[in-house]
Structure formats: C-alpha cells, structure tokens
PDB file of N, CA and C in Angstrom:
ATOM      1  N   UNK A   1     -34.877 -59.373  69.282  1.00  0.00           N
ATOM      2  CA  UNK A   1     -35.786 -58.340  69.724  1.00  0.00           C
ATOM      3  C   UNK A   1     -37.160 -58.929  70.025  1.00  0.00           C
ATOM      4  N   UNK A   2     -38.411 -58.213  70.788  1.00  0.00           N
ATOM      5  CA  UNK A   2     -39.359 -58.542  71.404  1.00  0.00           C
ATOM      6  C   UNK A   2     -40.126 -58.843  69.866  1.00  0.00           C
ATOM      7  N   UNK A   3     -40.130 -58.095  68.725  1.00  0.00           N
ATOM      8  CA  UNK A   3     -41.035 -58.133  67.453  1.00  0.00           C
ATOM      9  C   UNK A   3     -40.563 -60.029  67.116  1.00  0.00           C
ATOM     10  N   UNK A   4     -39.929 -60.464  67.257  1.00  0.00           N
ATOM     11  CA  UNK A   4     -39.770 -61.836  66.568  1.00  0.00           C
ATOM     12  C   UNK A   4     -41.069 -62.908  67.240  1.00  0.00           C
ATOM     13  N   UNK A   5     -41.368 -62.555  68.373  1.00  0.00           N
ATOM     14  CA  UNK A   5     -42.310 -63.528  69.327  1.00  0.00           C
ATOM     15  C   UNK A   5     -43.571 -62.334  68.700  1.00  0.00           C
ATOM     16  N   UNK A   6     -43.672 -61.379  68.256  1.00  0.00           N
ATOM     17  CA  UNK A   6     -44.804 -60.909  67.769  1.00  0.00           C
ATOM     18  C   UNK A   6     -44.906 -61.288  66.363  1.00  0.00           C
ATOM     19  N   UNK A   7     -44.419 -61.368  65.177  1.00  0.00           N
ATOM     20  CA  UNK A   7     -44.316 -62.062  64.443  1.00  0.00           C
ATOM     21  C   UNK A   7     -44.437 -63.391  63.962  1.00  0.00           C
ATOM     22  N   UNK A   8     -43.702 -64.270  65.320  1.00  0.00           N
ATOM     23  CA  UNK A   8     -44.445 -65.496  64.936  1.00  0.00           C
ATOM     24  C   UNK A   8     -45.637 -65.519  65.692  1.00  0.00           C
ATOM     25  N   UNK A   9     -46.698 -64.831  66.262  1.00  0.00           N
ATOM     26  CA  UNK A   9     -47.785 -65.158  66.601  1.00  0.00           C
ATOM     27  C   UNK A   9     -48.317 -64.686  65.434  1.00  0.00           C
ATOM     28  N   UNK A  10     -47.730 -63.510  64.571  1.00  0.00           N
ATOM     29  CA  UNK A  10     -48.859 -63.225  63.402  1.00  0.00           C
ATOM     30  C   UNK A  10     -48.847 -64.559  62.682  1.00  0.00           C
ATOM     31  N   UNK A  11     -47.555 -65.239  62.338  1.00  0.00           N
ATOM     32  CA  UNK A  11     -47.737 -66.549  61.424  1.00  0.00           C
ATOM     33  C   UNK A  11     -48.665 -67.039  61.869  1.00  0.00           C
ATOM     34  N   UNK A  12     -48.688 -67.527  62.993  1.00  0.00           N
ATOM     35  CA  UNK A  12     -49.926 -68.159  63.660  1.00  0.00           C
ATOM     36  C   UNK A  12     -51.239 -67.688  63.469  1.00  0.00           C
ATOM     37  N   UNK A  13     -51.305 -66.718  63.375  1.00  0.00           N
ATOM     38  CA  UNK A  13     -52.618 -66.385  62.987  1.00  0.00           C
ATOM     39  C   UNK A  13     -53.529 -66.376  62.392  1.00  0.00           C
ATOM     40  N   UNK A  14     -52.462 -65.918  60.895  1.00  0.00           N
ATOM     41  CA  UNK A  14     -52.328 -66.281  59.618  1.00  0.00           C
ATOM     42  C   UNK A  14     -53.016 -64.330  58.890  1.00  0.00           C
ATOM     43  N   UNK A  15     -53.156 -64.480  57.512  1.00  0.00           N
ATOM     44  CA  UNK A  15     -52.803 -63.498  56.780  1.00  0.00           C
ATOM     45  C   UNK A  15     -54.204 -62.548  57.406  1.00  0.00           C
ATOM     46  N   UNK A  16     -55.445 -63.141  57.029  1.00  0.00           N
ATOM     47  CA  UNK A  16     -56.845 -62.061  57.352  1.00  0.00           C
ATOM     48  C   UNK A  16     -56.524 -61.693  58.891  1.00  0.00           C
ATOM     49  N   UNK A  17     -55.541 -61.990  59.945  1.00  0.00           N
ATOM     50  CA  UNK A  17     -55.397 -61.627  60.893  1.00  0.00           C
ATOM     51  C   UNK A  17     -55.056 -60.266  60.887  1.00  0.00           C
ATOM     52  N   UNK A  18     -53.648 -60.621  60.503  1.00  0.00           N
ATOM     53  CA  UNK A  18     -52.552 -60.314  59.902  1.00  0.00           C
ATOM     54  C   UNK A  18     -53.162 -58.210  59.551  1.00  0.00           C
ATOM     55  N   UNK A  19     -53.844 -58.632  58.461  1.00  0.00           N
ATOM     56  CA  UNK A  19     -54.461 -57.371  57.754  1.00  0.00           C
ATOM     57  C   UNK A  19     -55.378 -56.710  57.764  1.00  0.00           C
ATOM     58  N   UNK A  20     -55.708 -57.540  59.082  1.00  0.00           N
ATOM     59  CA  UNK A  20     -57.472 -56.824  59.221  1.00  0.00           C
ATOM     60  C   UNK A  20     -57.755 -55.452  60.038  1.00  0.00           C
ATOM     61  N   UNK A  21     -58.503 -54.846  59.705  1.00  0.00           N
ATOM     62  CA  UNK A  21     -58.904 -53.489  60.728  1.00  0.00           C
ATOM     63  C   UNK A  21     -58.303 -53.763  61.900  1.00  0.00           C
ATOM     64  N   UNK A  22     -57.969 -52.690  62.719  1.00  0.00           N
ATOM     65  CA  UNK A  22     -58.083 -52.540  64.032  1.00  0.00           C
ATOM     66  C   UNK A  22     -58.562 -51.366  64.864  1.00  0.00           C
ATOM     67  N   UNK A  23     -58.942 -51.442  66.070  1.00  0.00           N
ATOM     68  CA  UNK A  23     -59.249 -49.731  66.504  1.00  0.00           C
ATOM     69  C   UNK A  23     -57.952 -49.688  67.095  1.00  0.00           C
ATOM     70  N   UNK A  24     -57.458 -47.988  67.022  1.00  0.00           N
ATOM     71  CA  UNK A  24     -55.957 -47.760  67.392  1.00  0.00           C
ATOM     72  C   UNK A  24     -55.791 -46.779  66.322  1.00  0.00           C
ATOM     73  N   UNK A  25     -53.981 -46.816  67.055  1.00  0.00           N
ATOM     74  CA  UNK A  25     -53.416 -45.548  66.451  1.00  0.00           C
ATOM     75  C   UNK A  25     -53.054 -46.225  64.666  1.00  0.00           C
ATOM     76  N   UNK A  26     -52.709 -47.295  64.760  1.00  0.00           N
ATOM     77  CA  UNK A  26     -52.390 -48.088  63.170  1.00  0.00           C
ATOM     78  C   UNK A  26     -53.575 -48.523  63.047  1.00  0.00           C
ATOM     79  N   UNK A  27     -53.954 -48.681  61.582  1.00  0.00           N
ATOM     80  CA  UNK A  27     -55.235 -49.955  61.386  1.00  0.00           C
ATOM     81  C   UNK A  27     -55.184 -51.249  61.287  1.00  0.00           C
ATOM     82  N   UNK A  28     -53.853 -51.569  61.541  1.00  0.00           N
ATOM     83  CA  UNK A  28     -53.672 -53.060  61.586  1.00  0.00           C
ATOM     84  C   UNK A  28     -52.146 -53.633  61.896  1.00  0.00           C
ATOM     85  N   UNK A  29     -52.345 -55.185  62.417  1.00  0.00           N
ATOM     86  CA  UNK A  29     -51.148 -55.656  62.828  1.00  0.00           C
ATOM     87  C   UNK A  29     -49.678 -54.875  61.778  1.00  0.00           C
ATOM     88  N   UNK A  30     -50.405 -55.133  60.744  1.00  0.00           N
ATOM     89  CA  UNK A  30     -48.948 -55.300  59.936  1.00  0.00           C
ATOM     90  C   UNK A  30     -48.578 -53.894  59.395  1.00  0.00           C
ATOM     91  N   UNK A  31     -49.846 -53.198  59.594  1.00  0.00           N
ATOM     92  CA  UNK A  31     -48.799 -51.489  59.728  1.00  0.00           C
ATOM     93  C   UNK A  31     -48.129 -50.885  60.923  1.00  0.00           C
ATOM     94  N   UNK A  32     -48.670 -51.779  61.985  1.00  0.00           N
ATOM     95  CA  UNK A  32     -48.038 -51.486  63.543  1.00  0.00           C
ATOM     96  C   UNK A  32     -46.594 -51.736  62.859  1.00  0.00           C
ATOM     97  N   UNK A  33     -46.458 -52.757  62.300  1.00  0.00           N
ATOM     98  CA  UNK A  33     -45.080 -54.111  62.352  1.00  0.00           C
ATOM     99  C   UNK A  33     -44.088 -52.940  61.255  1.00  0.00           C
ATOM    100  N   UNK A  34     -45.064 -52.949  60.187  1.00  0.00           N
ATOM    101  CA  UNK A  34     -44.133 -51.913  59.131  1.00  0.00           C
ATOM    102  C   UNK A  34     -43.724 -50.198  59.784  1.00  0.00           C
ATOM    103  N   UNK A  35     -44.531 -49.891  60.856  1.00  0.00           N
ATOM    104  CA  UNK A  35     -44.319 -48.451  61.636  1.00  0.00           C
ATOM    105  C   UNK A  35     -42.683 -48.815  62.548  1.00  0.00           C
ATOM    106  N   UNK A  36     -43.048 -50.117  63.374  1.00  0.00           N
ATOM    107  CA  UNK A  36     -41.692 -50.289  64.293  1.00  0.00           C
ATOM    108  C   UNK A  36     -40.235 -50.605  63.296  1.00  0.00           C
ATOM    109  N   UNK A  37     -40.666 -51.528  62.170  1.00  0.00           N
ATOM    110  CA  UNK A  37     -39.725 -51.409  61.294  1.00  0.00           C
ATOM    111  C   UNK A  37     -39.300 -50.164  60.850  1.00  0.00           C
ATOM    112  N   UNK A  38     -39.823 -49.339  59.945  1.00  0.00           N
ATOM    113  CA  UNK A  38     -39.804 -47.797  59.656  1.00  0.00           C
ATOM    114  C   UNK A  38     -38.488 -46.732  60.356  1.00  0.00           C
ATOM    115  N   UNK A  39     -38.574 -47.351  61.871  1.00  0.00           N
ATOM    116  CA  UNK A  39     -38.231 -46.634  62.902  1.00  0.00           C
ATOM    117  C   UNK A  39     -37.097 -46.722  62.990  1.00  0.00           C
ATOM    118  N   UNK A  40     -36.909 -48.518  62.809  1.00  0.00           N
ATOM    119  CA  UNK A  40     -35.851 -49.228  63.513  1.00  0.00           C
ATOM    120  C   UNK A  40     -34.399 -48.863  62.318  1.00  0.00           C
ATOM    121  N   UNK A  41     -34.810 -48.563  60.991  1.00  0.00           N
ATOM    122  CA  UNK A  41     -34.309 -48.229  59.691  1.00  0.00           C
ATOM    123  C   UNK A  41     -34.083 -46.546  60.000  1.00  0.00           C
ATOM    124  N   UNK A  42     -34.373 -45.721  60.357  1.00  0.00           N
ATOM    125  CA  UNK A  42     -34.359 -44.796  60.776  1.00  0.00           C
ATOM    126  C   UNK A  42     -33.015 -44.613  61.469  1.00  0.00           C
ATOM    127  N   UNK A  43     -33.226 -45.312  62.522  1.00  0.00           N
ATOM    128  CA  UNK A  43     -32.376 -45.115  63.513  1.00  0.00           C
ATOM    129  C   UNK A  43     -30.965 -45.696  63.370  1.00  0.00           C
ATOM    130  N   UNK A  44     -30.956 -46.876  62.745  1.00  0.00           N
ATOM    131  CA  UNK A  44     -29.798 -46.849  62.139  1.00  0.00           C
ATOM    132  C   UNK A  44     -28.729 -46.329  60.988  1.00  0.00           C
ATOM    133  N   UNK A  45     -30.067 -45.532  60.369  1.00  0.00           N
ATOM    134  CA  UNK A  45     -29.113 -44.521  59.171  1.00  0.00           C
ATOM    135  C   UNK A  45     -28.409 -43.683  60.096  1.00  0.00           C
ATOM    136  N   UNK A  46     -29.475 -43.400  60.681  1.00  0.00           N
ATOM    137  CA  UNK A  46     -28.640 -42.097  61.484  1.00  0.00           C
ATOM    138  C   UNK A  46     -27.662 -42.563  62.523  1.00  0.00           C
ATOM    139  N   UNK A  47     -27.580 -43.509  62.862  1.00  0.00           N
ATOM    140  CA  UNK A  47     -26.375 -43.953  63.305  1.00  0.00           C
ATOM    141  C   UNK A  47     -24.832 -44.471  62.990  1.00  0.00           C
ATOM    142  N   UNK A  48     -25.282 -44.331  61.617  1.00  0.00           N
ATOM    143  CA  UNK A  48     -24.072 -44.380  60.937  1.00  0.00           C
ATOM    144  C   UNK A  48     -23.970 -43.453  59.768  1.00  0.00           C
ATOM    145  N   UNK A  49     -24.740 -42.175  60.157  1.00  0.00           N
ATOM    146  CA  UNK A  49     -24.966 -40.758  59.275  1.00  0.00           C
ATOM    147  C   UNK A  49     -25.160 -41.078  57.852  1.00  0.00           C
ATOM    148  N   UNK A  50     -25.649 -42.300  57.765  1.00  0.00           N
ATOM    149  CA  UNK A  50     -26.386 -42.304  56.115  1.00  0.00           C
ATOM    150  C   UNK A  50     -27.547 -41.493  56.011  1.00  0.00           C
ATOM    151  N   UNK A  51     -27.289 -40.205  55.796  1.00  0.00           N
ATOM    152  CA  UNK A  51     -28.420 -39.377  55.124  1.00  0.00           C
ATOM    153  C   UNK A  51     -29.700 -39.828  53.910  1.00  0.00           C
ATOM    154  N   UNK A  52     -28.860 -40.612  53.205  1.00  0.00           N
ATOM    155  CA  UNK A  52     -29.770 -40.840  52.222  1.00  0.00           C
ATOM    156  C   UNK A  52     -30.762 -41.634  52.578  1.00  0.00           C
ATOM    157  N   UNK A  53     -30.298 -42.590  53.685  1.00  0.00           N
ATOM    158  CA  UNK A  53     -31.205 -43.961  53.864  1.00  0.00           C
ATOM    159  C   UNK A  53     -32.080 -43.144  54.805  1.00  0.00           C
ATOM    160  N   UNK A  54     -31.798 -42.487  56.011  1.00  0.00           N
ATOM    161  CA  UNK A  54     -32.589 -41.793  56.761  1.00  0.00           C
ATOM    162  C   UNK A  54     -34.039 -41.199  55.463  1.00  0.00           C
ATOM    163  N   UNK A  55     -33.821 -40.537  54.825  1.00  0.00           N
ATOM    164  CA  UNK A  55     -35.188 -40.217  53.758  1.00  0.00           C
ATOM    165  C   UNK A  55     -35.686 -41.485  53.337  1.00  0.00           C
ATOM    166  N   UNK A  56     -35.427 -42.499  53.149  1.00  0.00           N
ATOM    167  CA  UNK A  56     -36.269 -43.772  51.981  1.00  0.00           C
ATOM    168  C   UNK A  56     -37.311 -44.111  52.851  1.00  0.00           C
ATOM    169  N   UNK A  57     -37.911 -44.198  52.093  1.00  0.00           N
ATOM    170  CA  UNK A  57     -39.057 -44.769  52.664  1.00  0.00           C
ATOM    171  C   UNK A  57     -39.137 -46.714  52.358  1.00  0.00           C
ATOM    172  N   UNK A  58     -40.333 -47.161  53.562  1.00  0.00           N
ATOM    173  CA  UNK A  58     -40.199 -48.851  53.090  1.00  0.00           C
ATOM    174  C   UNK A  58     -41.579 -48.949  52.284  1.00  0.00           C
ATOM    175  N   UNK A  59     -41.220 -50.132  51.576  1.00  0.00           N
ATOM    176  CA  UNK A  59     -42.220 -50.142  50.206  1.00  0.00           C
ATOM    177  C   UNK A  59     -43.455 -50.250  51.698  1.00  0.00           C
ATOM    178  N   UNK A  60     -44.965 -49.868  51.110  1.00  0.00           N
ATOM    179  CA  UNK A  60     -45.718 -49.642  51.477  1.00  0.00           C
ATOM    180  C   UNK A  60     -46.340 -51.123  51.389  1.00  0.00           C
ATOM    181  N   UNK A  61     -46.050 -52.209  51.025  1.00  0.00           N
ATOM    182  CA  UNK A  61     -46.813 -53.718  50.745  1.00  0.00           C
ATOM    183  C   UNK A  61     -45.917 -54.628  51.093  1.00  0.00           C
ATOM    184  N   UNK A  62     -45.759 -54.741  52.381  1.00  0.00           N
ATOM    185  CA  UNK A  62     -44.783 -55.748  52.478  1.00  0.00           C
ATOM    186  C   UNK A  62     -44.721 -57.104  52.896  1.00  0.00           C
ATOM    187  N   UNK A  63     -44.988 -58.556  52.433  1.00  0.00           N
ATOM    188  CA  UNK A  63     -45.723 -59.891  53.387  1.00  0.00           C
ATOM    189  C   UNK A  63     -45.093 -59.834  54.905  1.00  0.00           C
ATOM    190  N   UNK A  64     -45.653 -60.687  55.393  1.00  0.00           N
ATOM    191  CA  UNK A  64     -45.389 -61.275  57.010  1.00  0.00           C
ATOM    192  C   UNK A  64     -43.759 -61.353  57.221  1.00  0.00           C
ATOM    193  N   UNK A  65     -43.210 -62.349  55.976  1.00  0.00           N
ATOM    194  CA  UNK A  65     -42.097 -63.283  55.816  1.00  0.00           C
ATOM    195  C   UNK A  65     -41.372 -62.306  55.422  1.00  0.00           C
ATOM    196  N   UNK A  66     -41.181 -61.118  54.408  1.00  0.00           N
ATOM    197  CA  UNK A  66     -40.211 -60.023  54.160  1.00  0.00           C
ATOM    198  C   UNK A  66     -39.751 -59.052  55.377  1.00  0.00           C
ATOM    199  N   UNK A  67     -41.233 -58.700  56.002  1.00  0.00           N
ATOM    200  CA  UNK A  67     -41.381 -57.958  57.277  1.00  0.00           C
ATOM    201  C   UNK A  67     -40.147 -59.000  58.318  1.00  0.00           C
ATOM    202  N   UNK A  68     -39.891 -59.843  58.082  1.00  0.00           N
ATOM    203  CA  UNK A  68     -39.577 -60.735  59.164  1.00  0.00           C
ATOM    204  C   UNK A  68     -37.914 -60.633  58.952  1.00  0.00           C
ATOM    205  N   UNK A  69     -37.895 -61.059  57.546  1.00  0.00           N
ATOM    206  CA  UNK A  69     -36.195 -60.781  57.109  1.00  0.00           C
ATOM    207  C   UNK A  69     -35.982 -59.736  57.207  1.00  0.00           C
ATOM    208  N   UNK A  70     -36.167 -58.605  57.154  1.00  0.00           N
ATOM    209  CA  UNK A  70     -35.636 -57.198  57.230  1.00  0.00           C
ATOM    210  C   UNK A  70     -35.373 -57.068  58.638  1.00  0.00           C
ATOM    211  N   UNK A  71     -36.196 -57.185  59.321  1.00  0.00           N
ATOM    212  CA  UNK A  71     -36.229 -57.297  60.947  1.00  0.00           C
ATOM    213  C   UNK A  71     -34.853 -57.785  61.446  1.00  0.00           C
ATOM    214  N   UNK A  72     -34.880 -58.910  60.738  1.00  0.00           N
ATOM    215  CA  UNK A  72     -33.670 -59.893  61.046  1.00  0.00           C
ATOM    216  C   UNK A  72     -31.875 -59.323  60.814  1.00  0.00           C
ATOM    217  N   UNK A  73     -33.225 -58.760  59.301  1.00  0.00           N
ATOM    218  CA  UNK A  73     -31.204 -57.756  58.709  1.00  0.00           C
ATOM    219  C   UNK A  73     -31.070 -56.844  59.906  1.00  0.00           C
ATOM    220  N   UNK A  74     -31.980 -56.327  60.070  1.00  0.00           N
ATOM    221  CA  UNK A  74     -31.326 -54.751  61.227  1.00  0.00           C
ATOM    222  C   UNK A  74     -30.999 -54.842  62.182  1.00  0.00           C
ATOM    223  N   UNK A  75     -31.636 -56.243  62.867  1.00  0.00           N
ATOM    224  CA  UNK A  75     -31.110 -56.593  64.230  1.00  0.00           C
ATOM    225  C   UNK A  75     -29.616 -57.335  63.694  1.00  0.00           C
ATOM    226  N   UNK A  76     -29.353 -57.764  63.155  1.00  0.00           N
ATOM    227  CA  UNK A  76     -28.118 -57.919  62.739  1.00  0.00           C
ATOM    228  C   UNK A  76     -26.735 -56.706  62.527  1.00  0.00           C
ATOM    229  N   UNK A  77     -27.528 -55.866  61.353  1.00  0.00           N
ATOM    230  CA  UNK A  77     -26.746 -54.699  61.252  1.00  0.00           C
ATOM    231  C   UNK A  77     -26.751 -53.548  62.730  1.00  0.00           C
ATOM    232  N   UNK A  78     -27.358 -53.840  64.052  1.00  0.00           N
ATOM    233  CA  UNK A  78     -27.565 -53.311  64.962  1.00  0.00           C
ATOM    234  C   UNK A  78     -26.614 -53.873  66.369  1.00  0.00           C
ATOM    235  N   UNK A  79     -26.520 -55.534  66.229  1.00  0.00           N
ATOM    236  CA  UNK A  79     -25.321 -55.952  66.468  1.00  0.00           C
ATOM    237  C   UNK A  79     -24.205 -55.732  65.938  1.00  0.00           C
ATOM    238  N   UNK A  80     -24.072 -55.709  64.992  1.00  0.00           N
ATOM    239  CA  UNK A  80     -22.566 -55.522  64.684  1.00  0.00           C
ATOM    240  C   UNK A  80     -22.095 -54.144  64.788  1.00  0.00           C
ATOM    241  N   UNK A  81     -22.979 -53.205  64.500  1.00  0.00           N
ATOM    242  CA  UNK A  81     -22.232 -51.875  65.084  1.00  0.00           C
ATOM    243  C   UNK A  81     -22.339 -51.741  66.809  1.00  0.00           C
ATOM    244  N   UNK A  82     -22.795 -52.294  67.459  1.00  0.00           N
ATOM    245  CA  UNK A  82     -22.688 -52.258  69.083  1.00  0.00           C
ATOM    246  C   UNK A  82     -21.714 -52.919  69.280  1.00  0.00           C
ATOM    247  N   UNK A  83     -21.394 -54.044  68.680  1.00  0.00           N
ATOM    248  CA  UNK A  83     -19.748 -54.481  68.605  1.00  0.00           C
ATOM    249  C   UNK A  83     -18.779 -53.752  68.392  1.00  0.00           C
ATOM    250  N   UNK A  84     -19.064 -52.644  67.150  1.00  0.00           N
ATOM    251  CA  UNK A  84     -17.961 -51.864  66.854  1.00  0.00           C
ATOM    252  C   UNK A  84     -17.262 -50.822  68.419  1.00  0.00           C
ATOM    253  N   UNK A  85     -18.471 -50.381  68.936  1.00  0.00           N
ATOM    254  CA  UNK A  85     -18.389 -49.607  70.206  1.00  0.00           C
ATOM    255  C   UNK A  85     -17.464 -49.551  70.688  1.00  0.00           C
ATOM    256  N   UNK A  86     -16.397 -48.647  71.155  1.00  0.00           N
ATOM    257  CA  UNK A  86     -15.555 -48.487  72.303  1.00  0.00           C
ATOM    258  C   UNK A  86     -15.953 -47.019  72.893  1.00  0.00           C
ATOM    259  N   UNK A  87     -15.499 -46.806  73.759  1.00  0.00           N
ATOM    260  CA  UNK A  87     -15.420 -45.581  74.469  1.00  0.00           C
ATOM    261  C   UNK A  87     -14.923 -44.373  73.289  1.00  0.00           C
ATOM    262  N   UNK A  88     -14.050 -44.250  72.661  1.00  0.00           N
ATOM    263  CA  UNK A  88     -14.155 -43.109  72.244  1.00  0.00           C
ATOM    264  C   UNK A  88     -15.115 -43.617  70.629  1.00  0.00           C
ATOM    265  N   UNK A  89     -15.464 -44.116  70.003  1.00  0.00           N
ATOM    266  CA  UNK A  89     -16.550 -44.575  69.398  1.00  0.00           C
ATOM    267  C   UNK A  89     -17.885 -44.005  69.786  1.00  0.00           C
ATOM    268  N   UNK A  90     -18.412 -44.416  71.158  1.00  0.00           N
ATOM    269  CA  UNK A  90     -19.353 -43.715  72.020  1.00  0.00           C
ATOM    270  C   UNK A  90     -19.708 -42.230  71.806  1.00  0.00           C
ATOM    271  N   UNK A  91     -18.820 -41.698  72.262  1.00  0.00           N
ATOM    272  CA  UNK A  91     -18.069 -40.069  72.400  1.00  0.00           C
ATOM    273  C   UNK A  91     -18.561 -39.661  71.033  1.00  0.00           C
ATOM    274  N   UNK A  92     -18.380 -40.169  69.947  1.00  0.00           N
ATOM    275  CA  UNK A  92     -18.858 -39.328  68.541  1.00  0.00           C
ATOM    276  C   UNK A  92     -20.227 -38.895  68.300  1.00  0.00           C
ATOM    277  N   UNK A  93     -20.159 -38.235  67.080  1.00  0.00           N
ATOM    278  CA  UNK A  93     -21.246 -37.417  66.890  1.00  0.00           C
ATOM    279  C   UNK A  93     -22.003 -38.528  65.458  1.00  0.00           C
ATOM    280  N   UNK A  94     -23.318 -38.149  65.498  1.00  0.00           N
ATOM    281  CA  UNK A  94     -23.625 -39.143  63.693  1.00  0.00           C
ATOM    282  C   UNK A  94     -24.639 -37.802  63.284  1.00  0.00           C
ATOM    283  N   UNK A  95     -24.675 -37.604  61.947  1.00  0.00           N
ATOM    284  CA  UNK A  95     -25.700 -36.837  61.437  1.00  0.00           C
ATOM    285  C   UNK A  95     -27.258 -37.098  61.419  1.00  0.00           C
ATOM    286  N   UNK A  96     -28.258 -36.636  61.884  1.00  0.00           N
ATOM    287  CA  UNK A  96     -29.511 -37.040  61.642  1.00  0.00           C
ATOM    288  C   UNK A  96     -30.185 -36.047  61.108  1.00  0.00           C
ATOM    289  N   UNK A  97     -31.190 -36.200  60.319  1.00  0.00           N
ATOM    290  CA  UNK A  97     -32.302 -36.013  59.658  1.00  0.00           C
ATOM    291  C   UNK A  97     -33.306 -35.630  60.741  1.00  0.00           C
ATOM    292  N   UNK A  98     -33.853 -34.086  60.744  1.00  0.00           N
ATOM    293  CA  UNK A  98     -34.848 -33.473  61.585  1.00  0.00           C
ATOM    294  C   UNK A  98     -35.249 -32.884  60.948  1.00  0.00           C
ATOM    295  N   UNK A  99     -36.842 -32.224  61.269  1.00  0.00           N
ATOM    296  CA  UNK A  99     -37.611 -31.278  60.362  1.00  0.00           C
ATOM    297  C   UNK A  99     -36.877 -30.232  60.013  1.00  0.00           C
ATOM    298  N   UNK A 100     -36.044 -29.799  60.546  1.00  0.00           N
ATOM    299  CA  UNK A 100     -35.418 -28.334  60.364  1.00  0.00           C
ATOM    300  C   UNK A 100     -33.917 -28.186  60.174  1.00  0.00           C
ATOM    301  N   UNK A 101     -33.385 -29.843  59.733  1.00  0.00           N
ATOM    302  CA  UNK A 101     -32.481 -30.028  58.820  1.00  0.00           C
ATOM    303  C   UNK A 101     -31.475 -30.779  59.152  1.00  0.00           C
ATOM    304  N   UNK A 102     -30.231 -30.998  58.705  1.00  0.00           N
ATOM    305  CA  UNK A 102     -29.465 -31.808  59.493  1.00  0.00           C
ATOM    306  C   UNK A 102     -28.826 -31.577  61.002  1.00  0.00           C
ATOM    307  N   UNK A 103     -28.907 -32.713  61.833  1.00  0.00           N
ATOM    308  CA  UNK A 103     -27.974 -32.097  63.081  1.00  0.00           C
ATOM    309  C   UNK A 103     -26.869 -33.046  63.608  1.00  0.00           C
ATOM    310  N   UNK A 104     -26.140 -32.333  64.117  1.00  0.00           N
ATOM    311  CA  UNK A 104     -25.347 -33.313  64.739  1.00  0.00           C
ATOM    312  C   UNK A 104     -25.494 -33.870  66.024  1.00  0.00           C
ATOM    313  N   UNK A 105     -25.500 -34.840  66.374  1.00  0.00           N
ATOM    314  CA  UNK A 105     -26.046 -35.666  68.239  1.00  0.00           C
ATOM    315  C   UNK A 105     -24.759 -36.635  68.316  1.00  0.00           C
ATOM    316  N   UNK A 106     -24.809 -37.107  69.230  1.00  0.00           N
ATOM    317  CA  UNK A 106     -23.608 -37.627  69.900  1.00  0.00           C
ATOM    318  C   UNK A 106     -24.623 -39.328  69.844  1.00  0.00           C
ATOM    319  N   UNK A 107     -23.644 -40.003  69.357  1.00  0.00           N
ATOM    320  CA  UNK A 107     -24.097 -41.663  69.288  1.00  0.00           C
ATOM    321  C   UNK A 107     -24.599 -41.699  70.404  1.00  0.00           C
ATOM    322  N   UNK A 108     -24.022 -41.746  71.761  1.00  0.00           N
ATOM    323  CA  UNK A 108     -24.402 -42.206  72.926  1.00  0.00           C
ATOM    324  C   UNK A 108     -26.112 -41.759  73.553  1.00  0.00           C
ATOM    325  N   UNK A 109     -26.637 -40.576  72.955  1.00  0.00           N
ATOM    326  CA  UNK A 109     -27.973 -40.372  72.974  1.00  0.00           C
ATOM    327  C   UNK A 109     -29.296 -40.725  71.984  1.00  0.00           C
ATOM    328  N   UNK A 110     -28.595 -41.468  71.378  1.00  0.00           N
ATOM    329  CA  UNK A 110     -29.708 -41.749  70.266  1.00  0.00           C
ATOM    330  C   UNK A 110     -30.201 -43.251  71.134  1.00  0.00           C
TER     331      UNK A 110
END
C-alpha cells in the first residue's frame, strides 16, 4: 500500500517529526497514520462480519515501528481474503457496524 513509502519517510524523519503539531484535520503525522490504520481495521472486520473487532478501538499510543507492523498484518490479512474471492464469494453479504445498528451490504460494495 501507498502508507509504507509514507512511513518510511516518517523513519526518516525521525520521532519530533513524527509527533509534532500540524495545521489540519489530524494534529499530527502519526494520528493521520493511526486514523488510516483505524479505518483499514474497520473495514476488514466488516468484511469478514467480525462484529466485535468492528467496535475495538486501537490503543491510542502507538510507535512508528508498531504502526508499521500492523499495517503490514492487514495488508496481509487483506491479501489473503482477495485470494479467497470467487464470483459467488463476491455475491455475499458481510455484517457491518453503522450508527443505527447492524446491516447487511454485499462484499462487492464495500
């Protein structure tokens, strides 16, 4: 994914980069990084209708290098279910987590 070439520029940067203010919608690199992560965990509960994981939240303190392995797990766990894929695979429904409760959506639109 595009976050790995953003990541290693944060290494590069190094940590006061890393954590410092910003103007914007996040206050900083590494809550941008923990927001796209957030998302990316999101989207795969609900793609394989884990309800529970859809609610967890990610620890709120996380280094550069953890941010980086997790990244790594999901793009992993994100390949291997696009592998799983066939046509009627596609066609199914997964449960997600919305303000107004569970719903059902069809894999192919998420």
């Amino acid at each position: 994914m595009g976050e790995s070439a953003i990541t290693f520029g944060c290494f590069a940067s190094g940590y006061e980069e890393f954590v410092s203010t910003r103007i914007g919608f996040f206050p900083s690199i590494e809550r941008t990084l923990l927001q796209i992560l957030d998302v990316y965990r999101f989207y795969l509960a609900g793609l394989n209708s884990d309800l529970d994981a859809q609610y967890q939240m990610l620890p709120e303190d996380m280094s550069l290098a953890q941010i980086t392995r997790l990244q790594a797990a999901f793009d992993d766990q994100l390949i291997a279910f696009c592998e799983r894929l066939d046509q009627p695979c596609i066609t199914t429904t997964c449960s997600r987590c919305k303000a107004h409760g569970v719903v059902m959506e069809h894999i192919d639109r998420l």
